[in-house]
Protein backbone atom coordinates (compact mmCIF):
# COMPACT_ATOMS: atom_id res chain seq x y z
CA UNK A 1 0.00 0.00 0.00
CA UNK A 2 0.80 3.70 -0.81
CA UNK A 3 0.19 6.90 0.91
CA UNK A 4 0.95 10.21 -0.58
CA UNK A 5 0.53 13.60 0.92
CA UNK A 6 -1.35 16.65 0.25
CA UNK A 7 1.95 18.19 -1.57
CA UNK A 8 3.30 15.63 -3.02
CA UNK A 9 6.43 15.64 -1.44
CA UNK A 10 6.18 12.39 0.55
CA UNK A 11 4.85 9.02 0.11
CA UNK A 12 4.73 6.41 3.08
CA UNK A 13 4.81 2.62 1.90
CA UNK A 14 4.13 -1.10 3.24
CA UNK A 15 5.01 -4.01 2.76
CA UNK A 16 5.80 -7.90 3.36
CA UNK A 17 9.52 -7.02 5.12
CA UNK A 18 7.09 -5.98 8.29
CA UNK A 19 8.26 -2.08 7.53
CA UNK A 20 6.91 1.20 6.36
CA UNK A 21 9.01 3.32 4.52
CA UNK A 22 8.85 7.18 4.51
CA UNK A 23 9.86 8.58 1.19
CA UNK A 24 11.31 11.82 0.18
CA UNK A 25 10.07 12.36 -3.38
CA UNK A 26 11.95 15.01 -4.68
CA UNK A 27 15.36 12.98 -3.40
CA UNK A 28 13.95 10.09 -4.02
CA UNK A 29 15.21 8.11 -0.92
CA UNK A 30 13.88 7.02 2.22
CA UNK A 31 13.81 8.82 5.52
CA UNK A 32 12.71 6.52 7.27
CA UNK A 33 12.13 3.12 7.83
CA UNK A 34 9.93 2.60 10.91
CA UNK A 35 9.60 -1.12 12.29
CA UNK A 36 7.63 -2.27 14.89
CA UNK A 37 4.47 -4.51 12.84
CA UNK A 38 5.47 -8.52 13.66
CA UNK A 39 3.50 -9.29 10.29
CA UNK A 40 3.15 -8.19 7.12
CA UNK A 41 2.01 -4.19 6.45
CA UNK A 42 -1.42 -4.33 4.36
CA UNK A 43 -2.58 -0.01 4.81
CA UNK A 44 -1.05 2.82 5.42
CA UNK A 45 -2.82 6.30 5.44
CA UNK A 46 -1.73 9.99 6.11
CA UNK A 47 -3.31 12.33 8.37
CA UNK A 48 -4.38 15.57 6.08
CA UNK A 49 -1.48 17.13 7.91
CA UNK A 50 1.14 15.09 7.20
CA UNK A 51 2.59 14.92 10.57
CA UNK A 52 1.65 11.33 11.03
CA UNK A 53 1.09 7.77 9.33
CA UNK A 54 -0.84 5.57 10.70
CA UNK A 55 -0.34 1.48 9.69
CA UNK A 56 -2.03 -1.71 9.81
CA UNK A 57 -1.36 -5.08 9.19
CA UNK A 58 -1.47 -8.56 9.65
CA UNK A 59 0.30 -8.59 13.71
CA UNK A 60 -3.60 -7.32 14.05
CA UNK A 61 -2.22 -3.94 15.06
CA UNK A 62 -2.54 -0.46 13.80
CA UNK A 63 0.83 1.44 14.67
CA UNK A 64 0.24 5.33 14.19
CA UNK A 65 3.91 7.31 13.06
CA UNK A 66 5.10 10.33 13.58
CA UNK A 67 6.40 11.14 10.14
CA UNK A 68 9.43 13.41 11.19
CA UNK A 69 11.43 11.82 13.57
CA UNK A 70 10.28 8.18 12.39
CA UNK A 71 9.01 7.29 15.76
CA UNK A 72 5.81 5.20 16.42
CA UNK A 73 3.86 7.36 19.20
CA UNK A 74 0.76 4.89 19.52
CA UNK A 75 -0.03 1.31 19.55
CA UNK A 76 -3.52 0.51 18.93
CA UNK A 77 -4.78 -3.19 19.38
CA UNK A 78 -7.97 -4.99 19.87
CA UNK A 79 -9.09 -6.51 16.75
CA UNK A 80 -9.75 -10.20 16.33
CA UNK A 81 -7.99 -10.50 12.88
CA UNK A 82 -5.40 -9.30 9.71
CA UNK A 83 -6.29 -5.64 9.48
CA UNK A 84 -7.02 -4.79 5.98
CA UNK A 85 -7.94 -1.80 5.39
CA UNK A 86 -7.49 1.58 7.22
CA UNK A 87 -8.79 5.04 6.50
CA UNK A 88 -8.76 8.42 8.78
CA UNK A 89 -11.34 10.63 8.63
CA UNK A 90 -11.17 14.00 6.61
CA UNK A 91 -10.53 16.33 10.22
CA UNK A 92 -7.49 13.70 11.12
CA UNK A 93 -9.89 12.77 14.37
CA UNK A 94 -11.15 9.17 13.80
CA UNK A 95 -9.14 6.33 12.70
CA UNK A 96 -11.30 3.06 11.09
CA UNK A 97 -10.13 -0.18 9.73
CA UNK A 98 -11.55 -2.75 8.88
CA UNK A 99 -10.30 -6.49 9.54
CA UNK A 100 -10.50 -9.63 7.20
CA UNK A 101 -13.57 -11.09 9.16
CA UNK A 102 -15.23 -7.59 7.91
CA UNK A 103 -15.22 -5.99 11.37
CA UNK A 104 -14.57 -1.81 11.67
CA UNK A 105 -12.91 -1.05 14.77
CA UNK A 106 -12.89 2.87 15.28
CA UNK A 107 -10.13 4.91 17.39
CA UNK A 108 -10.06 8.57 18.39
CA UNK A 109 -6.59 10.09 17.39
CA UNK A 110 -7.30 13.56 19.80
């Protein structure tokens, strides 16, 4: 999965390595690359922002970023199984994802 922001001059990236990558577009080269999922990465979004990413995966796990120093600032557990998708609502206030079972799980990011 792909992310890009508002401007264009970052993407954030998934994949099967367990990592998400923050990209510098113009450079074309990575920032960062922020570990932490114990499964494969399957969505990534970007606050409207872009001072965070927030991840999800297979680990069951959504792991929220904080896009300039690379750190993960939040944890969020408590579904049942692989997250699949993931999605943050237009004001940057609500994260939802949805698992493979079709569950939504909803978490406030204030």
């Amino acid at each position: 999965a792909v992310a890009i922001d508002a401007a264009g001059e970052l993407a954030v990236s998934t994949g099967w390595d367990k990592s998400v990558r923050v990209w510098d577009l113009a450079a074309r080269e990575a920032r960062h690359v922020l570990k932490g999922h114990t499964a494969k990465v399957a969505a990534v979004v970007l606050d409207a922002a872009g001072k965070w990413a927030a991840s999800a995966g297979d680990d069951k796990t959504v792991r929220v970023w904080d896009l300039a120093s690379g750190t993960c600032l939040h944890t969020l557990a408590g579904a049942k199984a692989k997250l699949t998708q993931l999605r943050v609502s237009p004001s940057g206030g609500v994260l939802t994802c949805q698992d493979s079972l079709s569950n939504t799980l909803h978490w406030d990011t204030a």
